[in-house]
Each structure stands twice: as C-alpha cells, then as structure tokens.
C-alpha atoms as a PDB file:
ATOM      1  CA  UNK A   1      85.633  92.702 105.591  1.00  0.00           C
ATOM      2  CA  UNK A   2      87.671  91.433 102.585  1.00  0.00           C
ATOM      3  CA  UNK A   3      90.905  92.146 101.488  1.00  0.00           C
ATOM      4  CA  UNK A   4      92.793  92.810  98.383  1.00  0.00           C
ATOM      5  CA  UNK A   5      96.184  93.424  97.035  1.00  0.00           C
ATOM      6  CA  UNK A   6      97.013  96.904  96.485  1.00  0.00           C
ATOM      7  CA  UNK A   7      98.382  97.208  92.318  1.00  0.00           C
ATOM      8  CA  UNK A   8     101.328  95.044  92.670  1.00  0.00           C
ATOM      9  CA  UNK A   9     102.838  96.442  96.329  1.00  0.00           C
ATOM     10  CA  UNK A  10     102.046  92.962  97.460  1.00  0.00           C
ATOM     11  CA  UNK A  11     100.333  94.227 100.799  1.00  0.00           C
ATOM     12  CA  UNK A  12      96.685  93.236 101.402  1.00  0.00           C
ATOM     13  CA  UNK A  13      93.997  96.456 102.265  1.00  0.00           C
ATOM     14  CA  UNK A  14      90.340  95.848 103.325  1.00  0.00           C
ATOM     15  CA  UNK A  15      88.218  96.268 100.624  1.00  0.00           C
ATOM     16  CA  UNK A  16      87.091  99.510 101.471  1.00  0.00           C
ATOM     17  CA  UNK A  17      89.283 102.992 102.223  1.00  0.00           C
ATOM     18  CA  UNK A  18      88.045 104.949 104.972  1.00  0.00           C
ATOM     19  CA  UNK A  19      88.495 108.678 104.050  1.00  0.00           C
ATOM     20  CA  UNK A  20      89.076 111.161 106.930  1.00  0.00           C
ATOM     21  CA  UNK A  21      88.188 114.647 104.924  1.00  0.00           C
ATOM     22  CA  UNK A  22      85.249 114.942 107.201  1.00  0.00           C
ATOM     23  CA  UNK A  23      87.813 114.804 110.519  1.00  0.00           C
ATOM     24  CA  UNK A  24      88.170 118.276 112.343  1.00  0.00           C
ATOM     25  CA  UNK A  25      85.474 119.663 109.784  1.00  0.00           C
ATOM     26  CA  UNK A  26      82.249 118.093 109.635  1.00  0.00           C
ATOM     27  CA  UNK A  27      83.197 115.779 112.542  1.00  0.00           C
ATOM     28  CA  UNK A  28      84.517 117.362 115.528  1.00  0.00           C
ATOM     29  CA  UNK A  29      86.996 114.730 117.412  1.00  0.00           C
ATOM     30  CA  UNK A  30      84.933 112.801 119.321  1.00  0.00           C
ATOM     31  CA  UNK A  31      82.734 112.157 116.836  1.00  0.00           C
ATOM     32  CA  UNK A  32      85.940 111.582 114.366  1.00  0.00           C
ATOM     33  CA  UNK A  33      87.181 109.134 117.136  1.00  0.00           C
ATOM     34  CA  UNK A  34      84.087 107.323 117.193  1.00  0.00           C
ATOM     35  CA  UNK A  35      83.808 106.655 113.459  1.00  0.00           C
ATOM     36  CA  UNK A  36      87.217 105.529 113.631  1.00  0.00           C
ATOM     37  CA  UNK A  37      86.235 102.870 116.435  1.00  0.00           C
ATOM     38  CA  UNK A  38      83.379 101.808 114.161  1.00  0.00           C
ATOM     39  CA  UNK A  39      85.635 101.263 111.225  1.00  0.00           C
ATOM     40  CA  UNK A  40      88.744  99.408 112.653  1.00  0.00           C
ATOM     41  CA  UNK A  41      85.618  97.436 114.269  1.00  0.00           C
ATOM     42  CA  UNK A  42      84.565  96.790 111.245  1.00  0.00           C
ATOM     43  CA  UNK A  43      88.080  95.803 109.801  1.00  0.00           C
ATOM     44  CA  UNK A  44      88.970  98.938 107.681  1.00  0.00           C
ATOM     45  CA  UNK A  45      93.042  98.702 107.871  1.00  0.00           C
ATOM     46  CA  UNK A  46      93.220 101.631 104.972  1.00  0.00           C
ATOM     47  CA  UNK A  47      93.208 105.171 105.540  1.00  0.00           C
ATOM     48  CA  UNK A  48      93.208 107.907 103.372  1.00  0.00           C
ATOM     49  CA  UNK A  49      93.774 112.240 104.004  1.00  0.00           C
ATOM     50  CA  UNK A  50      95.566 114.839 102.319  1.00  0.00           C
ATOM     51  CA  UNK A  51      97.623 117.537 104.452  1.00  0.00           C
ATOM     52  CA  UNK A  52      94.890 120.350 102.840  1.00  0.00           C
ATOM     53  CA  UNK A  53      91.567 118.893 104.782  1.00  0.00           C
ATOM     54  CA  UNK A  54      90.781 121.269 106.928  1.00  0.00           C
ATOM     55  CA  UNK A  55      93.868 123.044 107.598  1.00  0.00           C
ATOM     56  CA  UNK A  56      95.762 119.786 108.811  1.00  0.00           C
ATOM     57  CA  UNK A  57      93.415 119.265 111.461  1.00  0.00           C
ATOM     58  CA  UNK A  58      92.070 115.796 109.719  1.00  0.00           C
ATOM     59  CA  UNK A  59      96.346 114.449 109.623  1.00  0.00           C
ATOM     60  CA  UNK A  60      96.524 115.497 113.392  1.00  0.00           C
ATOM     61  CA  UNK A  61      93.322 113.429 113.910  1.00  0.00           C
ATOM     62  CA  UNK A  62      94.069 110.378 112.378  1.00  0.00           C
ATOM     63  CA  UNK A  63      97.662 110.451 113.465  1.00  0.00           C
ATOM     64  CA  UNK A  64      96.632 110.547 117.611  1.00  0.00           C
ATOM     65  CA  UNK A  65      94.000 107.906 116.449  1.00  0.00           C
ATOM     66  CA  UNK A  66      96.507 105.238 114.961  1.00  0.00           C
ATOM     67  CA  UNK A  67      99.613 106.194 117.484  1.00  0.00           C
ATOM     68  CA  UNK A  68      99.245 103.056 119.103  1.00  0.00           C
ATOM     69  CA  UNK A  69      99.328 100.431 116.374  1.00  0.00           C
ATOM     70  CA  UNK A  70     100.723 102.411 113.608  1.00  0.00           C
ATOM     71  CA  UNK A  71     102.021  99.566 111.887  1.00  0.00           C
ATOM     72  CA  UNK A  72      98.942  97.501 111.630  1.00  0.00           C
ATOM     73  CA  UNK A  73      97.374 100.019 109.414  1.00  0.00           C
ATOM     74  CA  UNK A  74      98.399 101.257 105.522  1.00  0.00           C
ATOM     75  CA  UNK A  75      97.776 105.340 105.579  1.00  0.00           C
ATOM     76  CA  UNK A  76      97.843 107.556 102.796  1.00  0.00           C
ATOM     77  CA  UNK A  77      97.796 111.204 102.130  1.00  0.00           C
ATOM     78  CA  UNK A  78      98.323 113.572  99.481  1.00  0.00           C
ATOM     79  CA  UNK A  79      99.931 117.097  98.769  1.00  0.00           C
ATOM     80  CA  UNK A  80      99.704 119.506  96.197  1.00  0.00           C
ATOM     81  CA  UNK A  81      96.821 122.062  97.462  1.00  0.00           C
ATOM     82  CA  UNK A  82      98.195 125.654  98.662  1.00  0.00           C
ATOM     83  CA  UNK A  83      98.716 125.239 102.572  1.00  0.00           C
ATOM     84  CA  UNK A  84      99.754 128.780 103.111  1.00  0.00           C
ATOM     85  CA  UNK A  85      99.867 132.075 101.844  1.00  0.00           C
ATOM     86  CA  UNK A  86     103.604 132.313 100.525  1.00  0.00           C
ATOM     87  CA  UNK A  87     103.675 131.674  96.730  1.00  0.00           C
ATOM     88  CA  UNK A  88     105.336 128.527  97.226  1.00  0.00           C
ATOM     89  CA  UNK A  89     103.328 126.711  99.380  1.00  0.00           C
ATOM     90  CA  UNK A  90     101.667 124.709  96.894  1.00  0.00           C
ATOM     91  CA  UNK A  91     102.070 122.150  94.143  1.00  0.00           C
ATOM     92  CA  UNK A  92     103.853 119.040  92.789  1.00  0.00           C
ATOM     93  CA  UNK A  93     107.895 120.626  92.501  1.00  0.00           C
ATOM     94  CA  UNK A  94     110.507 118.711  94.440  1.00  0.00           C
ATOM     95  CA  UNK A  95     110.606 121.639  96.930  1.00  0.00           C
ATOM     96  CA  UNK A  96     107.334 121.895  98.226  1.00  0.00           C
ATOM     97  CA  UNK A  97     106.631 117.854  97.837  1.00  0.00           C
ATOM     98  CA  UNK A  98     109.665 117.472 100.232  1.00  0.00           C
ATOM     99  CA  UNK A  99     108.173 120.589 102.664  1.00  0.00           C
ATOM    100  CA  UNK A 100     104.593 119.115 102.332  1.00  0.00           C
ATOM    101  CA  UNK A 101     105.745 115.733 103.801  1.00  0.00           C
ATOM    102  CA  UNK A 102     107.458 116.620 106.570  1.00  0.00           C
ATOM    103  CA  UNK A 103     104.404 118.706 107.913  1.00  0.00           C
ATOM    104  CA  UNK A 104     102.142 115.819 107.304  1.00  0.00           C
ATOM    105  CA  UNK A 105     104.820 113.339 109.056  1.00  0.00           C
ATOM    106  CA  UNK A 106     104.815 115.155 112.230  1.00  0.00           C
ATOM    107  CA  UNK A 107     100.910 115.961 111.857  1.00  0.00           C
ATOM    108  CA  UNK A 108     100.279 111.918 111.463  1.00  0.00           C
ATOM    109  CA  UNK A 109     102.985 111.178 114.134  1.00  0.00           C
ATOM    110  CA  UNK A 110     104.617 108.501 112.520  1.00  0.00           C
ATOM    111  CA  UNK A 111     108.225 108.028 110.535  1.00  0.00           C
ATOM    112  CA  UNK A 112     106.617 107.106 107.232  1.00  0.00           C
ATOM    113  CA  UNK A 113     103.809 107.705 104.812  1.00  0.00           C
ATOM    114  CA  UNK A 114     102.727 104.141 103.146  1.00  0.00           C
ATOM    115  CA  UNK A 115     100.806 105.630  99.820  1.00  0.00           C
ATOM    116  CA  UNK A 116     101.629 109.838  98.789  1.00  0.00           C
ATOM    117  CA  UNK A 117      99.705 111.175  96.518  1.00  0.00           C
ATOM    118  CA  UNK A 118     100.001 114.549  94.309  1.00  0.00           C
ATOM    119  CA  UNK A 119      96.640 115.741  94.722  1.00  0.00           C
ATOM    120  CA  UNK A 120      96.479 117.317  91.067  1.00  0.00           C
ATOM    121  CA  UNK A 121      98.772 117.492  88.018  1.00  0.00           C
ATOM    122  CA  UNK A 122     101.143 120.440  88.442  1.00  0.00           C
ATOM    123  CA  UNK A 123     100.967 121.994  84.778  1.00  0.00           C
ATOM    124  CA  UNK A 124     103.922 124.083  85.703  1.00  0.00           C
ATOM    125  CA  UNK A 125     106.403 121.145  86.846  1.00  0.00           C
ATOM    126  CA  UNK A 126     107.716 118.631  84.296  1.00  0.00           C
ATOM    127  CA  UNK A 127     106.650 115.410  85.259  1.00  0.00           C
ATOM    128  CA  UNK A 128     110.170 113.912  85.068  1.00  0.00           C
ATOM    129  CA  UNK A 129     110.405 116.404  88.074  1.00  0.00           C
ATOM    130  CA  UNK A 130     107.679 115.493  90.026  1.00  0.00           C
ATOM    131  CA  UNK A 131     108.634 111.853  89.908  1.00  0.00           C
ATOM    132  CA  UNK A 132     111.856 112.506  91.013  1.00  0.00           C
ATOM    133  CA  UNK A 133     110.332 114.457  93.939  1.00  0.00           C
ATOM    134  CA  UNK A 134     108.300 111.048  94.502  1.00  0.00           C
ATOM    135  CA  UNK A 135     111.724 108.972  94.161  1.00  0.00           C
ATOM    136  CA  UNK A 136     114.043 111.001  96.727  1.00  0.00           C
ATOM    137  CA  UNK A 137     111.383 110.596  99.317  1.00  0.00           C
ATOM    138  CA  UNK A 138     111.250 106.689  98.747  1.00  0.00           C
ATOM    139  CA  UNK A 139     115.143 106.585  99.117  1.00  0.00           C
ATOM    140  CA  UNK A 140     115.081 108.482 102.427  1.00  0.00           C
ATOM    141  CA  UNK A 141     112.375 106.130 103.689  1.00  0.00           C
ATOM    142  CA  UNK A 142     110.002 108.718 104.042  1.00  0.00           C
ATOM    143  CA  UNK A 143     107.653 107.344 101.530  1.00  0.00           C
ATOM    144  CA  UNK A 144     107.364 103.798 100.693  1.00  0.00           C
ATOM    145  CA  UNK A 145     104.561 103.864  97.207  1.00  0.00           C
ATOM    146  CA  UNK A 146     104.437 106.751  95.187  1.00  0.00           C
ATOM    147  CA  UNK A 147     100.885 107.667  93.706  1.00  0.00           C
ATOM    148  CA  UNK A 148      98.526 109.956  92.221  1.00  0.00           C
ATOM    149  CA  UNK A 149      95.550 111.619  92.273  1.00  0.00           C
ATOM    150  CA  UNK A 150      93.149 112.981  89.222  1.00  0.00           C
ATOM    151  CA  UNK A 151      95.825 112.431  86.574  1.00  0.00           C
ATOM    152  CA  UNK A 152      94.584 111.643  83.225  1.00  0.00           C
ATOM    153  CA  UNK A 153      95.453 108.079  81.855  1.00  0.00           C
ATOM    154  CA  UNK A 154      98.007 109.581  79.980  1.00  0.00           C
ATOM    155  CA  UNK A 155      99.811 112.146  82.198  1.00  0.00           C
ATOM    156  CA  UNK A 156      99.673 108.448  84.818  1.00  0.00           C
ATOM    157  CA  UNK A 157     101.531 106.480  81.743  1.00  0.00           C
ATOM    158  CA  UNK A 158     104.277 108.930  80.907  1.00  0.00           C
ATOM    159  CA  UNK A 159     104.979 109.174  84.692  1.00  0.00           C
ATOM    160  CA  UNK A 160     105.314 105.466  84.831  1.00  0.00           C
ATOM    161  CA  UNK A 161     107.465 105.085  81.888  1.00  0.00           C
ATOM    162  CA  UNK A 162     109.743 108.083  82.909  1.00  0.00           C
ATOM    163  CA  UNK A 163     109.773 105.776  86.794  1.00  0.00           C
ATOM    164  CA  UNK A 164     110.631 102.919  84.346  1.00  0.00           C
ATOM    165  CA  UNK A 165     113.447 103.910  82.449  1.00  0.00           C
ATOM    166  CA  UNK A 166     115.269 105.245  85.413  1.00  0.00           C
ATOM    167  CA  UNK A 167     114.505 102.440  87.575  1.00  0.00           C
ATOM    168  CA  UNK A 168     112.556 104.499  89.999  1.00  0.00           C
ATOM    169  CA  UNK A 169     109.878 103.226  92.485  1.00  0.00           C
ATOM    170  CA  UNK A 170     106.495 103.497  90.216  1.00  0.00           C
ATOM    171  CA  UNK A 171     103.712 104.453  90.615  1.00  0.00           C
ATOM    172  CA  UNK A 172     101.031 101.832  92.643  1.00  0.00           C
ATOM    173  CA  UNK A 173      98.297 103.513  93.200  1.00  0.00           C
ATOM    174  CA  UNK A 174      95.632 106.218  91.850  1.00  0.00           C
ATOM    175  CA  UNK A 175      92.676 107.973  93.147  1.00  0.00           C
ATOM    176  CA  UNK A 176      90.291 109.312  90.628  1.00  0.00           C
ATOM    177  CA  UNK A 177      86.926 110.457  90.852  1.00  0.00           C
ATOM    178  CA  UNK A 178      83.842 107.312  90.026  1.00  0.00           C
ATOM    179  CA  UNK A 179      80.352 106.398  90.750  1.00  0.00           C
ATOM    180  CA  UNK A 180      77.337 105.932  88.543  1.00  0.00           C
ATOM    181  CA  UNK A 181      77.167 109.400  87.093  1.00  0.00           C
ATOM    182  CA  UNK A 182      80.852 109.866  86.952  1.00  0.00           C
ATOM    183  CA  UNK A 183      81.896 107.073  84.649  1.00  0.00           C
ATOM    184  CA  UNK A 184      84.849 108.935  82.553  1.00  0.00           C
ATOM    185  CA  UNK A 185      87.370 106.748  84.623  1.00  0.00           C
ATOM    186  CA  UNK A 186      85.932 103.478  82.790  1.00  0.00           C
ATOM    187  CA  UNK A 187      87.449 104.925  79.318  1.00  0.00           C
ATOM    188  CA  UNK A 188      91.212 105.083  80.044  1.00  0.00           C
ATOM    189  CA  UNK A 189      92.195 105.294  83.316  1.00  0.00           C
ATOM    190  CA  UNK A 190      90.566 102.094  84.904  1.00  0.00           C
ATOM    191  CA  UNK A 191      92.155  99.820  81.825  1.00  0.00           C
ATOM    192  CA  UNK A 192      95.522 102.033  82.288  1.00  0.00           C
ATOM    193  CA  UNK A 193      95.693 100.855  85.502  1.00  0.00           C
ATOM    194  CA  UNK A 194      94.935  97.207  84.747  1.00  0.00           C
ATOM    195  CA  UNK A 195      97.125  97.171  82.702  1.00  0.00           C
ATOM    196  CA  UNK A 196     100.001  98.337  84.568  1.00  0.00           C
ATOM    197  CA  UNK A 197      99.243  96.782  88.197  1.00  0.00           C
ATOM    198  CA  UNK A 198      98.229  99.901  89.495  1.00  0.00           C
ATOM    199  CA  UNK A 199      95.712 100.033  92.846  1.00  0.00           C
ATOM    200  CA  UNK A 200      92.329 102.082  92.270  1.00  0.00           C
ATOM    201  CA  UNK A 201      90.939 103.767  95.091  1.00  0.00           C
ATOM    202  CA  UNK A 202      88.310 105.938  93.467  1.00  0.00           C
ATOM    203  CA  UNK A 203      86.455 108.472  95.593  1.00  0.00           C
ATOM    204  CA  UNK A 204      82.933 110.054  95.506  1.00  0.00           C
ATOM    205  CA  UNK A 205      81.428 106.564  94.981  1.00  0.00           C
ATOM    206  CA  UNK A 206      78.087 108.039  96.126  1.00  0.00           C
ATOM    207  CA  UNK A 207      78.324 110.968  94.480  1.00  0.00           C
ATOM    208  CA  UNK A 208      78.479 113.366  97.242  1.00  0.00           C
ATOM    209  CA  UNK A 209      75.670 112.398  98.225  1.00  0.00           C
ATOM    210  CA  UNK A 210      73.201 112.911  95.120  1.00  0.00           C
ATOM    211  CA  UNK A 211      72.881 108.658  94.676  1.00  0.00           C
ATOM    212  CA  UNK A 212      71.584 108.521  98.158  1.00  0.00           C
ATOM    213  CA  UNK A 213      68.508 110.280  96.860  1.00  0.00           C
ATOM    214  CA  UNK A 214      68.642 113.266  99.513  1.00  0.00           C
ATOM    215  CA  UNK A 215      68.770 115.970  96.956  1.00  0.00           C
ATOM    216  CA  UNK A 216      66.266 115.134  94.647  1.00  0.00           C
ATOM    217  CA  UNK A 217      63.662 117.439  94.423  1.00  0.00           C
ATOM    218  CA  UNK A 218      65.519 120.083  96.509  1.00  0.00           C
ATOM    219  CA  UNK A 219      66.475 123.828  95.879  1.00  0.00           C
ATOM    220  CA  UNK A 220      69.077 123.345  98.516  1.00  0.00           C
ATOM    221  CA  UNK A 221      71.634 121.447  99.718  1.00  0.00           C
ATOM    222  CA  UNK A 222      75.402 121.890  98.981  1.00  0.00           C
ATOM    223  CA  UNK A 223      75.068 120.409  95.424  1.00  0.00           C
ATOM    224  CA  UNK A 224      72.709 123.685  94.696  1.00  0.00           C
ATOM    225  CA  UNK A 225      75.161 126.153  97.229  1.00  0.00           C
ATOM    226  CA  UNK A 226      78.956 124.386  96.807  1.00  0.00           C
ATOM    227  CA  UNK A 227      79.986 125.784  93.506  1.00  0.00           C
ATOM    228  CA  UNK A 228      82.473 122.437  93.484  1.00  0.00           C
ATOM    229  CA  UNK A 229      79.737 120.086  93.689  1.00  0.00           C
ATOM    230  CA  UNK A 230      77.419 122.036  91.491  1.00  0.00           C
ATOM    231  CA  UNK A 231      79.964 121.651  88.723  1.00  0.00           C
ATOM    232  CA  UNK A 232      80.550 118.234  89.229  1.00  0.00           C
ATOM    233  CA  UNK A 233      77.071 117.364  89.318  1.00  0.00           C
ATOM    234  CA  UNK A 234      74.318 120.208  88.501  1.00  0.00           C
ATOM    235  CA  UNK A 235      73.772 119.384  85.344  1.00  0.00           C
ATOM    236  CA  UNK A 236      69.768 117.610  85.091  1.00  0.00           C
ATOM    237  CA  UNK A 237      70.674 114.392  83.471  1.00  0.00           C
ATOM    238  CA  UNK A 238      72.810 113.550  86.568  1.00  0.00           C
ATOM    239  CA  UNK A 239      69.599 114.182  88.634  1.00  0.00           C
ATOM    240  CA  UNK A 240      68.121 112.129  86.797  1.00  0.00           C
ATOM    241  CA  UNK A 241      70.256 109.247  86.431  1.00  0.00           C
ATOM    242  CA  UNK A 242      69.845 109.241  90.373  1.00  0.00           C
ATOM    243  CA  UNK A 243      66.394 109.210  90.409  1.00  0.00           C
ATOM    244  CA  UNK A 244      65.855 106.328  88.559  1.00  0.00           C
ATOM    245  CA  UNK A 245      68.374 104.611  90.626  1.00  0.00           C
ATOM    246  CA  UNK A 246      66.670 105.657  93.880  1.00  0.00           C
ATOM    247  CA  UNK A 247      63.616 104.193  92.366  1.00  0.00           C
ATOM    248  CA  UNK A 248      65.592 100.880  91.144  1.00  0.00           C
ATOM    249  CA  UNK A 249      66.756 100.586  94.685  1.00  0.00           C
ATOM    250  CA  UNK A 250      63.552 100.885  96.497  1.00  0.00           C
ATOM    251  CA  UNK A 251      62.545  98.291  93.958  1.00  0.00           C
ATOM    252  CA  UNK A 252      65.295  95.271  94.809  1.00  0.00           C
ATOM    253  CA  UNK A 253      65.077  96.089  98.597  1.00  0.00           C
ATOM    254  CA  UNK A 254      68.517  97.974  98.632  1.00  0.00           C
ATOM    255  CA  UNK A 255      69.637 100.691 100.054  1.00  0.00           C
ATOM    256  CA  UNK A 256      71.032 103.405  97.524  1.00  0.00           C
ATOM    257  CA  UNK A 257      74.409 104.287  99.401  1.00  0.00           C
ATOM    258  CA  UNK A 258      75.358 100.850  99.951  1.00  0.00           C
ATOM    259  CA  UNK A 259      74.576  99.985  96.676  1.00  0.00           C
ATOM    260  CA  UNK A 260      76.560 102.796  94.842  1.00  0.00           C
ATOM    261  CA  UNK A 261      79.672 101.895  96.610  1.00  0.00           C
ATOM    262  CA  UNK A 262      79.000  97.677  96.022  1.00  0.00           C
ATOM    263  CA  UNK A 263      78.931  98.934  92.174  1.00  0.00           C
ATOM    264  CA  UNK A 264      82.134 100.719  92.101  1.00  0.00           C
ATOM    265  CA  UNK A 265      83.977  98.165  93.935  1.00  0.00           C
ATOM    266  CA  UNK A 266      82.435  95.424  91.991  1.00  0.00           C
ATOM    267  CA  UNK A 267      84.829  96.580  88.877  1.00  0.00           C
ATOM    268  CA  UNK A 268      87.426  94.539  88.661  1.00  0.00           C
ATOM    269  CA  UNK A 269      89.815  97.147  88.160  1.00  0.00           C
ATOM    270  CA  UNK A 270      89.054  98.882  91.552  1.00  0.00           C
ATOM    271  CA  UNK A 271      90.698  97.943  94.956  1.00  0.00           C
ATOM    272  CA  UNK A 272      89.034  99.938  97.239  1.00  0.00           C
ATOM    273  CA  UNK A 273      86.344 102.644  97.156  1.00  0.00           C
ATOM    274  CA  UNK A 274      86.988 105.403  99.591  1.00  0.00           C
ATOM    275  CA  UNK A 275      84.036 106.261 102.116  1.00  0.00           C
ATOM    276  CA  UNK A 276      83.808 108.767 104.440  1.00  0.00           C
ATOM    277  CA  UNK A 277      81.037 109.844 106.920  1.00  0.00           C
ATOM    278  CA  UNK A 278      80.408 113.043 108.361  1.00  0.00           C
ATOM    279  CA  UNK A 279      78.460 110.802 111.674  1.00  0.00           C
ATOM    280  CA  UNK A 280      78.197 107.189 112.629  1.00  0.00           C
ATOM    281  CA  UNK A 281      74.905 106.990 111.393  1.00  0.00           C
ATOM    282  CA  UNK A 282      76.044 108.235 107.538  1.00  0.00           C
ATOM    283  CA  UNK A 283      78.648 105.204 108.277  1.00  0.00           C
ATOM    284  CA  UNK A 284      76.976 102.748 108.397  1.00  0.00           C
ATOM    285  CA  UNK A 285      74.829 102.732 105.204  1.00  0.00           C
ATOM    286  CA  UNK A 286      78.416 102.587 103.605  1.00  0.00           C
ATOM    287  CA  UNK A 287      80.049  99.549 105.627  1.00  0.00           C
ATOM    288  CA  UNK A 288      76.975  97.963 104.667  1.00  0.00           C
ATOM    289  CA  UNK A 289      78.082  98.162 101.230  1.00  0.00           C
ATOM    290  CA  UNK A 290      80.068  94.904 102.064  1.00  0.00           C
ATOM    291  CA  UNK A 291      76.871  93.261 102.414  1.00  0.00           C
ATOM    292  CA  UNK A 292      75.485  93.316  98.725  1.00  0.00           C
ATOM    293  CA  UNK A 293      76.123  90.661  96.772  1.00  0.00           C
ATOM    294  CA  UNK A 294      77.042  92.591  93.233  1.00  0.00           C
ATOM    295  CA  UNK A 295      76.084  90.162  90.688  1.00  0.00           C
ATOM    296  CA  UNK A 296      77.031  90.397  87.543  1.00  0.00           C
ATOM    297  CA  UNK A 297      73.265  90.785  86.034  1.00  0.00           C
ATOM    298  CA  UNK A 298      72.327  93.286  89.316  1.00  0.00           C
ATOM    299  CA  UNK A 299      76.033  95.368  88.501  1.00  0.00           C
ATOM    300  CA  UNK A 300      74.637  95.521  84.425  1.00  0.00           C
ATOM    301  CA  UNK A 301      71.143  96.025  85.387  1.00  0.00           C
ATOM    302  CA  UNK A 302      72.466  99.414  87.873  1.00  0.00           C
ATOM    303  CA  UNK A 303      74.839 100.465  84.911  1.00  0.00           C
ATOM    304  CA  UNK A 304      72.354 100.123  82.366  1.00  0.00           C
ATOM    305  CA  UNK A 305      70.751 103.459  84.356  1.00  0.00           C
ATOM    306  CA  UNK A 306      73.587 106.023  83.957  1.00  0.00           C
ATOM    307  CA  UNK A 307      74.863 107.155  80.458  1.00  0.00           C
ATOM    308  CA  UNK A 308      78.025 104.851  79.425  1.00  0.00           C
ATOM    309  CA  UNK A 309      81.012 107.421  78.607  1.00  0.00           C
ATOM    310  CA  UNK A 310      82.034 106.403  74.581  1.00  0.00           C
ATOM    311  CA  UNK A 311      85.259 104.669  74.328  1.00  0.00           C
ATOM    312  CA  UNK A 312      88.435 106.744  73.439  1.00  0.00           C
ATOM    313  CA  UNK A 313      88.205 106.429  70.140  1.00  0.00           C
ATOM    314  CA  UNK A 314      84.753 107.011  69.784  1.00  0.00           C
ATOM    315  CA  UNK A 315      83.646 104.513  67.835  1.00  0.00           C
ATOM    316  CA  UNK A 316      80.405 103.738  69.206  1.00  0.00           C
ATOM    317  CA  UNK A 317      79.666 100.940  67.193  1.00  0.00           C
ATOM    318  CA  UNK A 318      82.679  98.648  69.046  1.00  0.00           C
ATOM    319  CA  UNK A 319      81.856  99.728  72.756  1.00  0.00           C
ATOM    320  CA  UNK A 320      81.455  97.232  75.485  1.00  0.00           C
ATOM    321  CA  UNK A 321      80.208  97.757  79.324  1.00  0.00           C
ATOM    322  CA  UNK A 322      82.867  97.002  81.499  1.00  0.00           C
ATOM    323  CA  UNK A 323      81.524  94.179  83.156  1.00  0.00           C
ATOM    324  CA  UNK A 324      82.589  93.332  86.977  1.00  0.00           C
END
C-alpha cells in the first residue's frame, strides 16, 4: 500500500480510505472486526465514519478497534445529520458542531478527531459561522483539520477565504461523491481543490455497487428499492455506462470493482478513494484495486465510456479530459 500527503497537512495516508458506514449495520462486529484486521493487514492507516451511521454504533466500533494504537492511525468523521429527535440535534451551527463532537469523542474513545467533516452545507448557518464552529474546536485541541463534505466548489472557496482572512485553520480536506457515472466533481471541485492544496477523498467510487455489474439486468436490488440510490443512479444511461464497462472489463482481464476505484484514484487530484465492504469477501475486490496499473491510455480508454460532464462555462468546444 502507497501513501500520499493529505492537501497540504503534511501527514502521509495510505492510498486508500477505509470507510466504516457498513460497521454495526451491514456488518455485525465480528465481522466489522475482521475487515478491520484485513485492512490494517493490508496497510490502510485512514479511517473514515460520521457520528449518523447507524445510530453511532459504526464510531463505537471503530473506536474499541483502534484503542490500542490510536496514534498510528489518521480517523475522520463527520456531523451534520439529525442524531435525535429535539429540533436541534442537527446541522452545521457552532452549537450542535460543538455537541456533535463530544458524542463522537467518547464514541471513538480517543482525545481528538484528526479530519471533521460537516456532512452537508447548512443553508440556514452563515458559513462565516460554521467555520468558526470548525476553528474553536481546533483551538481546544479537539480537532486538528477542519473539512467538508458535498460542498459545492464554491460554497468550499468562500469558506476558505473567510479561514484566510481571519487566519483560521483551513480547510484540508473534502469528500465528494465520484466514480465513472458520477463525474460532476471533475468540473469545479477537483481543480478547486488543486488549486488550493486541499485532500480528496471521494466516496462511492464503485457506484454503490452498479460498476460491479451486479445490478444489471435486475428489477431488484437497493438501486431499484433505496429511493437514495435510485436518485443517484436510476436513470438508464447510468446503466448503461456500466454495462459497457462490465463488458470493457471482462475484455482486459480486470475485475470491475477494482478497476473503478484504480480510476478514481488515478486522478491526480484525488488522495484517497474511500472503500467500504459490507464482508471480507466484498473487501477484497477493492484492496485489489492497488494492484492495477492505471495507465494513462487504460484511465482514457475507461473514461472514454461514461459521459464527460461540460466544463463550467460550457463551452464545449474548449473541453479537455482530465487526464491522470
């Protein structure tokens, strides 16, 4: 397992996340436990959960898991999602940022959280607000890089120069959504982040699933019965797109999974795709992922089979593929 700097925090992470949303859902703990095993094994030193996944169940999880060499290992999580009924148990103000991280300090077990996210943009909270939220937890050592998680390029910017002129801790790391179908990330928010130094960690780079090649062809399946996932990607040129690269990767000897996530890493603005696993056996088609050497002719000839999203001005005529 390789390593790479995450956006300009000067600490090295393996090359891929592991992400523990499956962890006291999908994968009860021993089966959590063991995928854990299997991914320290395998070198993973970068964690990622969010206090919401499954009730809190996947923080207390991880955190009995890494008790014992807590400091070897970067974690992140995330807040913003309601975790309780009262009105006020949920977004991105300075109130509930500073609740949310105690619970998930005492859920992880440890006296920091390396990476925070806010899970969403909170419409209703000014984002000079949020950042400050972001700053008084790095000055009580609670928090050591703020980040964030499916903000626009622009909403990401303005927080950064707000951190800026203040001479706050900025922002080093985001977490959008990318993989072969899901390409919007390409137009601004992968060059944003170039730009600036920030760490990518994009998740979904299988695309729940539908690159593997499971769905195709199927009335069921939680892309048809998840109304998340059927929004994300129901529509019939997505199908599509994975079909052909199903086919393309039957072709070259590769297996789909461990392809999709060589692609997404193999753009040189990412750091780290996430993967997650709901068993040992979905693991390992994504550690594999390691394996594949990503050319740059085999990463053009896989993007040439999705749609490329038109550049932000949409002139078509002046668009370039973002090559790895």
């Amino acid at each position: 397992m390789k390593t790479k700097l995450l956006g300009r925090t000067g600490i090295s992470v393996s090359q891929l996340c592991f992400g523990t949303m499956s962890f006291g859902g999908d994968a009860d703990e021993a089966t959590s436990t063991s995928m854990y095993k299997a991914v320290r094994d395998a070198g993973i030193n970068f964690f990622d959960t969010a206090n919401e996944y499954n009730k809190g169940k996947s923080e207390e999880i991880l955190g009995r898991l890494i008790k014992d060499h807590r400091d070897d290992l970067v974690i992140a999580t995330k807040c913003f999602n309601p975790t309780g009924p009262d009105v006020n148990a949920r977004g991105a103000n300075r109130r509930h940022v500073a609740q949310a991280v105690e619970a998930s300090l005492k859920r992880l077990q440890t006296d920091r959280i390396d990476v925070l996210f806010l899970h969403r943009f909170d419409a209703v909270t000014p984002i000079d607000e949020m950042m400050r939220a972001l700053e008084d937890l790095v000055r009580a050592g609670k928090v050591i890089y703020p980040a964030v998680s499916n903000w626009s390029a622009w909403q990401t910017q303005r927080a950064v120069d707000i951190q800026e002129r203040h001479n706050w801790a900025r922002l080093q790391v985001v977490q959008p959504m990318y993989n072969l179908v899901k390409r919007q990330a390409e137009v601004e928010i992968l060059p944003m982040a170039a730009a600036n130094g920030i760490g990518v960690i994009p998740y979904s780079p299988a695309a729940a699933g539908l690159l593997s090649g499971k769905y195709l062809g199927q009335a069921s399946g939680r892309l048809k019965t998840n109304k998340m996932y059927e929004a994300r990607y129901g529509e019939a040129w997505a199908f599509e797109v994975a079909e052909k690269y199903v086919a393309f990767c039957k072709q070259k000897g590769l297996h789909p999974v461990s392809a999709a996530i060589a692609w997404v890493g193999a753009h040189r603005a990412i750091t780290a795709p996430i993967v997650g696993a709901r068993n040992l056996d979905q693991l390992k088609d994504s550690l594999a992922s390691v394996k594949i050497d990503m050319t740059p002719e085999l990463y053009g000839e896989i993007a040439d089979l999705s749609r490329t999203p038109p550049p932000a001005t949409d002139r078509l005529e002046e668009q370039k593929v973002a090559r790895g």
